[in-house]
Protein backbone atom coordinates (compact mmCIF):
# COMPACT_ATOMS: atom_id res chain seq x y z
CA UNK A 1 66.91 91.96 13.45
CA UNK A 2 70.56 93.97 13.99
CA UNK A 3 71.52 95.54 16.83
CA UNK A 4 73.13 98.67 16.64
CA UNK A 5 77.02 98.84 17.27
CA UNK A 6 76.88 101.01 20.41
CA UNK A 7 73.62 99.98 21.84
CA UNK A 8 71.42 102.16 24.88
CA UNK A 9 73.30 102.85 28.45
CA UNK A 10 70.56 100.93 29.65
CA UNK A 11 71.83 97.88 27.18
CA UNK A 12 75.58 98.41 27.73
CA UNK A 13 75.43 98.58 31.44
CA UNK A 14 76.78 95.24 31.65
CA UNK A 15 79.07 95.21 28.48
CA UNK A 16 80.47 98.94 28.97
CA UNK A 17 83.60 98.40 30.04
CA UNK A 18 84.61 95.49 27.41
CA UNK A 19 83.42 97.71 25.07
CA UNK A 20 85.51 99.81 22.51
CA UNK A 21 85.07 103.55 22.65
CA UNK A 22 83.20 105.45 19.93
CA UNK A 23 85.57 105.10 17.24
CA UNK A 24 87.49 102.25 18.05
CA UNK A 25 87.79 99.53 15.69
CA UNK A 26 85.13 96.82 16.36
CA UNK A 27 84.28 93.59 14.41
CA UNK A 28 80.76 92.67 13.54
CA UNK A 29 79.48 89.06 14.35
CA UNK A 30 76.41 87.22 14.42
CA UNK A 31 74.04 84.43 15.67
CA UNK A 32 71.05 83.29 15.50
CA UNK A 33 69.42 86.81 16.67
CA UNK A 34 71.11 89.28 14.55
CA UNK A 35 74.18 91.05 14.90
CA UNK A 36 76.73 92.65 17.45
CA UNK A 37 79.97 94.57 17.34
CA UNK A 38 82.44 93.00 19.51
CA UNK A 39 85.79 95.04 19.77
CA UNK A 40 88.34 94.16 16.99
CA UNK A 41 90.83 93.31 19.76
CA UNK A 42 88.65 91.16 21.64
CA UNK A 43 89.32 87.18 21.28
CA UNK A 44 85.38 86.15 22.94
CA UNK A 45 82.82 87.19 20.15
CA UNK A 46 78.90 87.39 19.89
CA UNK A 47 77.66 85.10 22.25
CA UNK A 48 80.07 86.39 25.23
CA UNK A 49 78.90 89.65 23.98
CA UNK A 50 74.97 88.97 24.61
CA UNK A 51 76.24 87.73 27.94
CA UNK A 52 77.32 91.08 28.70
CA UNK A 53 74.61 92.70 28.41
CA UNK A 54 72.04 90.44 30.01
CA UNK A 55 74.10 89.83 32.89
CA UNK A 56 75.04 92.85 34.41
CA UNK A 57 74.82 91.37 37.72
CA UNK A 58 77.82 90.49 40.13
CA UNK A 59 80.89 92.67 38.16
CA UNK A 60 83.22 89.44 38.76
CA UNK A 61 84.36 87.67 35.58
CA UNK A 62 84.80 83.92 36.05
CA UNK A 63 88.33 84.62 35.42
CA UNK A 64 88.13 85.60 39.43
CA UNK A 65 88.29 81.31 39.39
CA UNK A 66 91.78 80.36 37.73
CA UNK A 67 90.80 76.79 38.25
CA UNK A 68 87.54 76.85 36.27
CA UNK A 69 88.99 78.41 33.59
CA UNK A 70 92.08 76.20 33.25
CA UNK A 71 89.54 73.21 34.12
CA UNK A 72 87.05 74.76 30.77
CA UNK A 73 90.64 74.59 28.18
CA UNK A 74 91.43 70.84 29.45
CA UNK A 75 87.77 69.57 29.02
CA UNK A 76 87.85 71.54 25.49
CA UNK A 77 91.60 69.89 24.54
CA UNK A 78 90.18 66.60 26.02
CA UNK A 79 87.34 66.87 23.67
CA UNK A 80 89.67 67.91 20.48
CA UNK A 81 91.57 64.81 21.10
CA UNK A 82 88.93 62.57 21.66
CA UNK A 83 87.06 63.96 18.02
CA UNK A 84 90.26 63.31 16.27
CA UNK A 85 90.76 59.78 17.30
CA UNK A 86 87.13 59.37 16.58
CA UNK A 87 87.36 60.62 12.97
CA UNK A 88 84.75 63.68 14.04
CA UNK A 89 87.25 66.54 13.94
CA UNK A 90 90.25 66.99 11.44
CA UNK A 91 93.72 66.39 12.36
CA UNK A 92 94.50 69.88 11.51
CA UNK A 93 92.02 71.44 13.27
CA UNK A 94 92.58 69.31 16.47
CA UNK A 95 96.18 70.62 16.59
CA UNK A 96 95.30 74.26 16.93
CA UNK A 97 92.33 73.91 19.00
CA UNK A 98 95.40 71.69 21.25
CA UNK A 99 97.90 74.25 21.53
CA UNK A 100 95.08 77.24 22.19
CA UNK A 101 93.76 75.65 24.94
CA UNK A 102 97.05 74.73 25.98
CA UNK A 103 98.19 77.66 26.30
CA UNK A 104 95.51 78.63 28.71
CA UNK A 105 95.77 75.87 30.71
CA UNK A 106 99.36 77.95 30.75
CA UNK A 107 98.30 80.86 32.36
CA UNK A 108 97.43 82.80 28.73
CA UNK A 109 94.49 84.83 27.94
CA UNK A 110 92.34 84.55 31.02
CA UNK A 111 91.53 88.14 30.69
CA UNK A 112 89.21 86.96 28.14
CA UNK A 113 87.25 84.95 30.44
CA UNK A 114 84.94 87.73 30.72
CA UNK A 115 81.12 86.58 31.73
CA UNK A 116 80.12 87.06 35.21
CA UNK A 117 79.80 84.24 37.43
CA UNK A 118 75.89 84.88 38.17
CA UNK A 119 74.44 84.03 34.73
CA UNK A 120 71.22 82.69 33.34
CA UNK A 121 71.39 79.17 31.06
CA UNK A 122 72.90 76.89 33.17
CA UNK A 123 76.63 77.60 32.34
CA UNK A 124 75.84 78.24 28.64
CA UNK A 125 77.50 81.70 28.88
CA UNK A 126 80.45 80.47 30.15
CA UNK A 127 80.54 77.51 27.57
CA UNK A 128 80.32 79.93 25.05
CA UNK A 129 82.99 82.40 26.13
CA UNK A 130 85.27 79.47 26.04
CA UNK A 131 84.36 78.13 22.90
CA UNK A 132 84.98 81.71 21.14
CA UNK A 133 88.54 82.40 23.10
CA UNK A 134 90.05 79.26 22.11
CA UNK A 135 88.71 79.69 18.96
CA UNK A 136 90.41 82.95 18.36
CA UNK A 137 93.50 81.91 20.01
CA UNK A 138 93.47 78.95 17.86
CA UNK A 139 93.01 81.08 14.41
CA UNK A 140 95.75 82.93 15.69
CA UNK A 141 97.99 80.23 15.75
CA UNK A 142 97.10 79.26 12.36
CA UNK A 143 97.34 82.67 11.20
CA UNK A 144 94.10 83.79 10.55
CA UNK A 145 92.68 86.69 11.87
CA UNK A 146 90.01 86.96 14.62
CA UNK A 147 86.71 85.49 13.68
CA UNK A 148 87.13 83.78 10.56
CA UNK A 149 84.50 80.83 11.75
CA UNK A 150 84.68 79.86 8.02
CA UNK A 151 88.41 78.03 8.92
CA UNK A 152 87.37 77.01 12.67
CA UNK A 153 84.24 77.27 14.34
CA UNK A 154 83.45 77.64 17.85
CA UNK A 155 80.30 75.24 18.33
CA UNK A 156 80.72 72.94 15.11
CA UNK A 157 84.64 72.49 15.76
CA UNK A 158 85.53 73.84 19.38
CA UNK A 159 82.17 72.54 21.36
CA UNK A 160 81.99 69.31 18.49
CA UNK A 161 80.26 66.46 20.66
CA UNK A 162 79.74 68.33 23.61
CA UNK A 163 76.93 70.55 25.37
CA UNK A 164 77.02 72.75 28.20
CA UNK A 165 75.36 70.31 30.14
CA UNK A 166 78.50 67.96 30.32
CA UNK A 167 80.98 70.23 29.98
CA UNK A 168 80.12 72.73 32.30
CA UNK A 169 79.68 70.71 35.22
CA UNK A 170 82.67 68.34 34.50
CA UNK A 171 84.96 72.02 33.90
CA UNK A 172 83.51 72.59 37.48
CA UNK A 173 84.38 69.33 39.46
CA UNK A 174 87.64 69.22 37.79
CA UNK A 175 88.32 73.46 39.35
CA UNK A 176 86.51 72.23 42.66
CA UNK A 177 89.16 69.36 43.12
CA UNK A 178 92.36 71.76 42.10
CA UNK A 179 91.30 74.54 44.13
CA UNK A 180 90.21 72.33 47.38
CA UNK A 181 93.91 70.27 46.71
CA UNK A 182 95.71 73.77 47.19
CA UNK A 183 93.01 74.79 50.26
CA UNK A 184 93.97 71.59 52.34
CA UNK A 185 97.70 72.56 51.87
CA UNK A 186 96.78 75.69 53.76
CA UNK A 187 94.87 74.02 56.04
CA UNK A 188 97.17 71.20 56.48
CA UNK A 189 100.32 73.82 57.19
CA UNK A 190 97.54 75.53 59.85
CA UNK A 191 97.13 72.83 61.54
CA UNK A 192 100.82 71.93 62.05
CA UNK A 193 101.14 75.34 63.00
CA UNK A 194 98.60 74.82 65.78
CA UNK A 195 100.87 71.21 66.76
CA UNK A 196 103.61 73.16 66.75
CA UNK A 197 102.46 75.20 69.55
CA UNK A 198 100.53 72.13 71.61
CA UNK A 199 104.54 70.94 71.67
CA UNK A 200 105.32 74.51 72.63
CA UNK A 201 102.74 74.81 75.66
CA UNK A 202 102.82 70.91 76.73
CA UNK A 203 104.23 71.72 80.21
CA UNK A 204 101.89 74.98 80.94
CA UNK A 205 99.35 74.18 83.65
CA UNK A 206 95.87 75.71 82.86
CA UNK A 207 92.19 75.64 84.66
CA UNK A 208 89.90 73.77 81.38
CA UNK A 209 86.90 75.13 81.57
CA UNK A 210 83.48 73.81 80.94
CA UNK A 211 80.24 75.90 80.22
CA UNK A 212 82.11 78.88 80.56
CA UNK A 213 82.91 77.69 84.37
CA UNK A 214 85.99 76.68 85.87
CA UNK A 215 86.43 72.68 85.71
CA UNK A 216 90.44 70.67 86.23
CA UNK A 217 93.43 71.44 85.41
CA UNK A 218 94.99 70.60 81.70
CA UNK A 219 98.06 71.76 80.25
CA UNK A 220 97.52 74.83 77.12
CA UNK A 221 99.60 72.58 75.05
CA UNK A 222 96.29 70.01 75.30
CA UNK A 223 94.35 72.96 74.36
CA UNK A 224 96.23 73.41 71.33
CA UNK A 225 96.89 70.25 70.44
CA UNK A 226 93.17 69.49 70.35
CA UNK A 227 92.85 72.42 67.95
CA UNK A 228 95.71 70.39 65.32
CA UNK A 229 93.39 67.16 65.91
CA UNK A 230 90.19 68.67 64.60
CA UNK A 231 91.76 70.36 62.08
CA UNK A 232 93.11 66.78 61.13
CA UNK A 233 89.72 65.02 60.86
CA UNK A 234 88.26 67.94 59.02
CA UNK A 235 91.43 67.35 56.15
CA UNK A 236 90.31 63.80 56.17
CA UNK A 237 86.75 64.63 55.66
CA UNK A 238 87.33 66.72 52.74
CA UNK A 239 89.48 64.51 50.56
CA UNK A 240 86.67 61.90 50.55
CA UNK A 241 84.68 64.17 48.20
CA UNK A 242 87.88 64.34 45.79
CA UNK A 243 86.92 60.63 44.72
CA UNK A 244 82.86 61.68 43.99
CA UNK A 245 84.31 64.72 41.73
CA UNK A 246 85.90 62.09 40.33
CA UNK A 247 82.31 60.82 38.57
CA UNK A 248 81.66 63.09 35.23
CA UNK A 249 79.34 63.07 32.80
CA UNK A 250 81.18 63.75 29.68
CA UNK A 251 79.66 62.38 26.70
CA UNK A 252 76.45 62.89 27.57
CA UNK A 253 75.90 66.13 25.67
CA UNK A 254 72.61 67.91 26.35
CA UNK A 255 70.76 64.93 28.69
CA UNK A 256 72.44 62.74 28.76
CA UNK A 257 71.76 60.51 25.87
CA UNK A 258 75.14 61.01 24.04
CA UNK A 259 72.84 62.74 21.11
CA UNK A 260 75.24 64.23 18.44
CA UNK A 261 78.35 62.57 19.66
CA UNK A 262 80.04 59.40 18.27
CA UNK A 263 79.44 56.15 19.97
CA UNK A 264 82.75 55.74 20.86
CA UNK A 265 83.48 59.34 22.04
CA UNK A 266 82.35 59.12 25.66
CA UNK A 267 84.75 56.83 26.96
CA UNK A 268 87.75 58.49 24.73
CA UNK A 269 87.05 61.81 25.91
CA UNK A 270 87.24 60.53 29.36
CA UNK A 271 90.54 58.56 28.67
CA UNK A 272 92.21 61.55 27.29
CA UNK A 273 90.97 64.18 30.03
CA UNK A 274 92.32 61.78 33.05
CA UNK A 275 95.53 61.77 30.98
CA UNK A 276 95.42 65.59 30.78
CA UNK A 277 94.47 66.23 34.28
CA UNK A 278 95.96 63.27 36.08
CA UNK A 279 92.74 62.70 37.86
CA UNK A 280 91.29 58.81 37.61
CA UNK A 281 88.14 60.32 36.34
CA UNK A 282 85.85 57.55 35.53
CA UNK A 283 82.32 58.06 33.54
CA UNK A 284 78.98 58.18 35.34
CA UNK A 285 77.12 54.71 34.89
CA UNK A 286 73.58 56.64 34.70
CA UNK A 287 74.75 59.34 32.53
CA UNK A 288 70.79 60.78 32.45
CA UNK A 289 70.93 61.07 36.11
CA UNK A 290 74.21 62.28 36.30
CA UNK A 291 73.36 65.13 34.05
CA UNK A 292 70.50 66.39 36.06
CA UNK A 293 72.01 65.43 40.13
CA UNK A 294 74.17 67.86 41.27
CA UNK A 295 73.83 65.85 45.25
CA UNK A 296 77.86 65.55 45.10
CA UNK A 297 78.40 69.84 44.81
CA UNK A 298 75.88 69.59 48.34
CA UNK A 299 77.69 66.84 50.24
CA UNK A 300 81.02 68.91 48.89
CA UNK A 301 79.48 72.07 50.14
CA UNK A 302 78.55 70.39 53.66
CA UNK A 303 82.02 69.13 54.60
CA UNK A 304 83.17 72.69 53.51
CA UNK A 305 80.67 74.29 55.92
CA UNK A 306 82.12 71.48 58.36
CA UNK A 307 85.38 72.52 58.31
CA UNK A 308 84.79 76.28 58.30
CA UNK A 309 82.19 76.11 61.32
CA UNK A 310 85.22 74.10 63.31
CA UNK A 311 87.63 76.84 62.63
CA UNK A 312 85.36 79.21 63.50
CA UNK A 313 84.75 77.41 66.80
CA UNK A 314 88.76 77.63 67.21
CA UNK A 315 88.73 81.43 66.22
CA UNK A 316 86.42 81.78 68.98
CA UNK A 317 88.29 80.29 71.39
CA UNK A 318 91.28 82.21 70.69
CA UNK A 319 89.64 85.28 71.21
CA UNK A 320 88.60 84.05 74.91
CA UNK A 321 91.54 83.27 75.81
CA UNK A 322 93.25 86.16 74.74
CA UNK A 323 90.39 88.38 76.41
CA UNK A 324 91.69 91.17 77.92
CA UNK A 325 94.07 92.12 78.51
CA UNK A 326 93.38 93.51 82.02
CA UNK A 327 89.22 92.70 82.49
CA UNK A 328 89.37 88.97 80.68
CA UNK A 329 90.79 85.50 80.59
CA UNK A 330 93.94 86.83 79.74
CA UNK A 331 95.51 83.15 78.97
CA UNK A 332 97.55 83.75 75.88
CA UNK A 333 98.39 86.81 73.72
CA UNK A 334 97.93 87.03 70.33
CA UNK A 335 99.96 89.23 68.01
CA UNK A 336 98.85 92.70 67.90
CA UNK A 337 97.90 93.23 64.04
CA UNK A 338 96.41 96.80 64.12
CA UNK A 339 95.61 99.48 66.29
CA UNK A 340 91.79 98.64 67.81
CA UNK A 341 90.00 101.92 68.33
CA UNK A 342 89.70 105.56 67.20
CA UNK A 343 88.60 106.57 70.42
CA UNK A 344 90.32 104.22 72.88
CA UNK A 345 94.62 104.45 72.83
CA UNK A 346 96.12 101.27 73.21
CA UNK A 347 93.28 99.43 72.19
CA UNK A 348 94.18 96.08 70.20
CA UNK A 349 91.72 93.32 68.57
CA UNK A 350 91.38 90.05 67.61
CA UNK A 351 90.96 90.95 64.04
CA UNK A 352 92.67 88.03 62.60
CA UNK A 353 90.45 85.17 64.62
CA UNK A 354 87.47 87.78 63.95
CA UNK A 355 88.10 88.15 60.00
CA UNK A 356 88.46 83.92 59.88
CA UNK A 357 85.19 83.52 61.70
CA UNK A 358 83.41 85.85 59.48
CA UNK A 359 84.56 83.51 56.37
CA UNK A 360 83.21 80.32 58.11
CA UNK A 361 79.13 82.48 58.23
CA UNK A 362 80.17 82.90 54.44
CA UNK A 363 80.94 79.70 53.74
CA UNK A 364 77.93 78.56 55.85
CA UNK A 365 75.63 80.73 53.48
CA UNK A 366 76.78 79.57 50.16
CA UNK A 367 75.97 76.69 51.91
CA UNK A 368 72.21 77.04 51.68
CA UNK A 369 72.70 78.87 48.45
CA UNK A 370 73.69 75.45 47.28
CA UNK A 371 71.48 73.67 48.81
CA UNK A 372 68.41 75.95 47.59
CA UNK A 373 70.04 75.73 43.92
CA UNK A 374 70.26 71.67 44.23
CA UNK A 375 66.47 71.32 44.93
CA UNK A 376 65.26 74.06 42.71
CA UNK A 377 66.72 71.62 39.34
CA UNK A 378 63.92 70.63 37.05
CA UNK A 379 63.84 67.60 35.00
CA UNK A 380 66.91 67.01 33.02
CA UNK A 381 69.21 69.74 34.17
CA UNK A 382 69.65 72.42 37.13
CA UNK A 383 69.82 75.42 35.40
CA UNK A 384 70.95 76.96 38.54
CA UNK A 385 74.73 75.36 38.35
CA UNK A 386 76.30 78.87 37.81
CA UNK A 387 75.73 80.13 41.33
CA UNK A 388 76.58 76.85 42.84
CA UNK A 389 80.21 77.07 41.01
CA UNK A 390 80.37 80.56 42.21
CA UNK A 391 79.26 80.36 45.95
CA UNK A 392 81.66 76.98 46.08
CA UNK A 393 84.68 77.96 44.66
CA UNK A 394 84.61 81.34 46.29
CA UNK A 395 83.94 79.24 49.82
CA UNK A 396 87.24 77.23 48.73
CA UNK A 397 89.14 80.79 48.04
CA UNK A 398 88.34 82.31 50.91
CA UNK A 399 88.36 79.33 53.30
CA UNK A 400 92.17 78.80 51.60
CA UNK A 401 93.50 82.42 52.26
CA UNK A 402 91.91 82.28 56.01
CA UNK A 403 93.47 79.52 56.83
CA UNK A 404 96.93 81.27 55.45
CA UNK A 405 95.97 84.56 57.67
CA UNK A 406 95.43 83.18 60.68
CA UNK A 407 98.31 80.98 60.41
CA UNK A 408 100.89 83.37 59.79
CA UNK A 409 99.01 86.68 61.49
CA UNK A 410 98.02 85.23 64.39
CA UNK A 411 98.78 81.62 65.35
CA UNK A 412 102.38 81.36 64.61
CA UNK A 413 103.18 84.37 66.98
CA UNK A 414 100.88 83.16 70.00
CA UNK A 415 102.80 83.71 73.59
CA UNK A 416 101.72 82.29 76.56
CA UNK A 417 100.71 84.38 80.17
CA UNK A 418 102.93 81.21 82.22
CA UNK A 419 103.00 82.61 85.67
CA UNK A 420 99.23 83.75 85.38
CA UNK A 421 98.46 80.46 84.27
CA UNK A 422 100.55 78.94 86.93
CA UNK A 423 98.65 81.15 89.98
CA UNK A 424 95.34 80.31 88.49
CA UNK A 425 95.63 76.71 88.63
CA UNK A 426 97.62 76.85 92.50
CA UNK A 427 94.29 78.69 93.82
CA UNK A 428 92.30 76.33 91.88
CA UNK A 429 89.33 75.08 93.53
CA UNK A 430 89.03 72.20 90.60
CA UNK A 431 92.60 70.90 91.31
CA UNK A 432 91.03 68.81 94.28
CA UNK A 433 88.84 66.30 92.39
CA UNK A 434 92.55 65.44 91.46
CA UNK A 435 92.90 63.59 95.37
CA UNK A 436 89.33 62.27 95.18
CA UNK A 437 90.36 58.47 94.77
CA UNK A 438 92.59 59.55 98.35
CA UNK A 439 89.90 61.03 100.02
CA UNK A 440 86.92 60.44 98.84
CA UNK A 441 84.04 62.62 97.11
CA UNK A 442 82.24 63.91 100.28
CA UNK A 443 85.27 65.24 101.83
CA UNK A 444 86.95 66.74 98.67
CA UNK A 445 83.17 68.66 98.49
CA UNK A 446 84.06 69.91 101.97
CA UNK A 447 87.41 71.19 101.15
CA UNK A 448 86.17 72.77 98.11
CA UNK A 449 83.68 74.66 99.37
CA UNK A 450 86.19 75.33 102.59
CA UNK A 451 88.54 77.02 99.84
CA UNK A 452 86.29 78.84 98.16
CA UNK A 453 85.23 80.67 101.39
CA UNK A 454 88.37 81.06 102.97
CA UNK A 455 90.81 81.41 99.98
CA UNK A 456 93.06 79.22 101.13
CA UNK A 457 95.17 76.33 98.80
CA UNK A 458 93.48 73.22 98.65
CA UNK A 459 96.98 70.68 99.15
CA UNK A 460 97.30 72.94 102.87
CA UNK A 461 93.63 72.25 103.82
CA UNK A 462 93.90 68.36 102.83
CA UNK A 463 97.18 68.29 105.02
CA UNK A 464 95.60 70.10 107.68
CA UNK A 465 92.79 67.69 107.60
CA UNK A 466 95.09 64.60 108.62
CA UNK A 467 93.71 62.89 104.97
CA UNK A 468 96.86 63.06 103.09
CA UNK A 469 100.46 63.49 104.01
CA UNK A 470 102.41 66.88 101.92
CA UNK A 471 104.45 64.66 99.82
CA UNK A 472 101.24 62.45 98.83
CA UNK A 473 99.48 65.54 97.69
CA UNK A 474 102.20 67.84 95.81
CA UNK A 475 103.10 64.10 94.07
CA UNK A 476 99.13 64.11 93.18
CA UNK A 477 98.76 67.82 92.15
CA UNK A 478 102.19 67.14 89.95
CA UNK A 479 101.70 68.99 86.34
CA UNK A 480 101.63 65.45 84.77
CA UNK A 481 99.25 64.04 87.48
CA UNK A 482 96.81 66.63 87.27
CA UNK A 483 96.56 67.27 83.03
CA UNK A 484 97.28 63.51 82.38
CA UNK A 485 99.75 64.93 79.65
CA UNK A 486 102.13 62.92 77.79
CA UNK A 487 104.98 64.48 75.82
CA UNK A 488 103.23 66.55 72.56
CA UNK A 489 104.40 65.77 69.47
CA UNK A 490 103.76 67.39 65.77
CA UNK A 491 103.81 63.90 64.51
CA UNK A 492 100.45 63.88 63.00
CA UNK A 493 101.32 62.76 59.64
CA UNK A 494 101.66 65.59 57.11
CA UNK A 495 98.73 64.72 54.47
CA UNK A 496 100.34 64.17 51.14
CA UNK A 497 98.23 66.46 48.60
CA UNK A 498 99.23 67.95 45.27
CA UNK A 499 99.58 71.60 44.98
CA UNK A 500 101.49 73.98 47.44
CA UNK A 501 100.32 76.37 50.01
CA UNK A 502 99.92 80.13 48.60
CA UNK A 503 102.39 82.24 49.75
């Protein structure tokens, strides 16, 4: 049965604003339901136009994801390639299906990458939408007009040998690694940022503080350094999961029996998209399995939540120590960014630190949204892979451009309260477990508690006690003595990655 060119509001909410107004020229198509105008202009056709309609959901295109839809043209040129040299696809035909998706892996037509990202069929959609562009960029080329499927088709040329069930999730490890390569620039040139300033602070004194209560002395530039080192591991942590992306299951088609693809097209297809790509990409052994398992997006998703739960930790942190700047900790200062209050002059906020951490409970939610996606797969194939691409590559996104904000908003510019600092750790109660190998832990009790009543420095009591002469002590309450601290350097090794950090 047809469906009428300008269908209901109701059927149009999702598919309004692709389509043409009243009047407009439009193109008819069809499937296996009927028919659909899709505008003239338009290089998707029928099926992204049913997509449309029934997905009126989240308003973002997957074009919001660069990666996946550069990621979608290599698997479909890896495919054209591999048809050819398998005698399944015409010369002809696999040279203009080449140079369309070519020239979106080039940045071209990504405006036509228009299905939402929250879609029903397990990625079908989005297969689909790809299959029609590079079809109609491809007729193009040849110089055909739009939607003559007679020359080139979509499914029986475009998607020849594949199925949405091995392209889809192969398009979306391949976009996972690229986007996650540029992340851990950002996160890489973060934490330099916060060695940088562990160099900067080596030699200022600080009280460390455990369970919110004061504890010994330690220099800030420990402080911050220790910030760099987790950052570090967390880097480290990441790239492991770039080698189980690695693991596709192209070839499989639909469950991974190979059904409707040559014999010898798996391990071409594979060949030719590690060439495109420059990824060792290697085929699944259990290709079944691997069609249906989706356990490397959740160990990919837990080292993300990792990472951003860390940084929020650090984010934290900065805020207390920045507290203030009259009534808190008052440590360090961090760049005023915006003015803090309608009601309150002066006012000024950690928004930076606050904006990351809010990010990291974002990341931590997709989290579970992956997780509850992953379990809820049935049989051959989790039809639930659309969300789990969205909620990971927008984690990756966002995680990427916090890592950039608080960087170059707030860390970069980070000043130190020195004489504050200083006078806290002189009147420091917890600089005498410092002299406790000199005078033992029963005495240094006594002193402490001495201090704390009367106020009085800790190195004059311990001289006025006859335990230790003034040269002993000021050579044990030295700045080196009492932190431990050897020179900091930013000589963490910078973590070769492909990709540079967004600007």
């Amino acid at each position: 049965m047809s469906t009428p060119a300008y269908p209901s509001a109701e059927r149009r909410l999702g598919a309004s604003e692709h389509l043409a107004a009243p009047g407009t020229p439009t193109r008819t198509e069809s499937d296996s339901l009927g028919t659909v105008e899709v505008p003239a202009d338009a290089y998707w056709g029928v099926h992204t136009m049913r997509a449309l309609e029934n997905f009126p959901i989240s308003k973002r295109p997957i074009s919001v994801y660069p990666d996946l839809v550069i990621a979608l043209a290599q698997v479909k040129q890896a495919a054209a390639r591999a048809n050819k040299e398998v005698g399944a696809l015409s010369p002809q035909k696999q040279v203009w299906i080449d140079e369309a998706c070519q020239r979106i892996i080039d940045g071209e037509f990504h405006e036509q990458f228009v299905v939402g990202v929250i879609q029903g069929g397990a990625g079908t959609s989005t297969n689909m939408n790809a299959n029609e562009v590079i079809t109609n960029v491809a007729l193009e080329i040849a110089g055909y007009p739009k939607a003559r499927y007679d020359i080139l088709h979509p499914i029986d040329d475009v998607n020849r040998s594949q199925s949405t069930n091995d392209t889809y999730p192969t398009a979306l490890k391949l976009a996972m690694t690229a986007s996650l390569t540029t992340m851990l620039s950002e996160l890489d040139q973060l934490r330099i940022a916060f060695g940088r300033k562990g160099r900067d602070f080596q030699d200022v004194l600080k009280v460390g503080r455990t369970q919110l209560q004061d504890a010994v002395p330690m220099t800030l530039g420990q402080e911050f350094h220790g910030f760099a080192t987790t950052l570090g591991e967390d880097i480290a942590r990441l790239r492991e999961t770039i080698k189980l992306l690695s693991e596709v299951n192209l070839g499989g088609t639909a469950v991974g029996t190979g059904i409707t693809a040559d014999p010898g097209y798996g391990a071409a297809v594979v060949r030719h998209l590690s060439e495109i790509t420059g990824q060792p990409l290697e085929t699944a052994p259990d290709l079944v399995e691997a069609t249906s398992d989706t356990g490397v997006f959740m160990t990919f998703s837990s080292a993300l939540k990792r990472s951003a739960i860390k940084l929020s930790k650090i984010c934290n942190d900065l805020r207390l120590l920045s507290s203030g700047p009259q009534a808190g900790l008052g440590e360090i200062n961090l760049p005023p960014r915006q003015a803090g209050s309608s009601i309150m002059p002066g006012k000024v906020n950690p928004v930076i630190p606050e904006a990351v951490s809010q990010v990291a409970y974002a990341v931590a939610g997709a989290d579970v949204t992956v997780m509850m996606a992953s379990e809820s797969g049935q049989l051959q194939l989790n039809a639930f892979e659309p969300v789990i691409a969205h909620s990971l590559l927008q984690s990756i996104t966002w995680m990427r451009q916090a890592c950039w904000t608080l960087r170059v908003n707030c860390v970069d510019g980070i000043t130190a309260n020195t004489e504050y600092l200083e006078a806290q750790v002189a009147s420091s109660v917890g600089v005498i477990t410092a002299l406790i190998p000199f005078i033992g832990y029963t005495e240094a009790a006594k002193l402490a508690k001495s201090a704390l009543a009367t106020g009085r420095p800790v190195a004059d009591l311990v001289v006025e006690a006859g335990l230790m002469t003034r040269e002993d002590v000021t050579a044990q309450l030295s700045p080196s003595k009492l932190s431990g601290a050897r020179p900091i350097t930013i000589a963490i090794p910078v973590i070769e990655m492909k990709g540079e950090p967004s600007e």
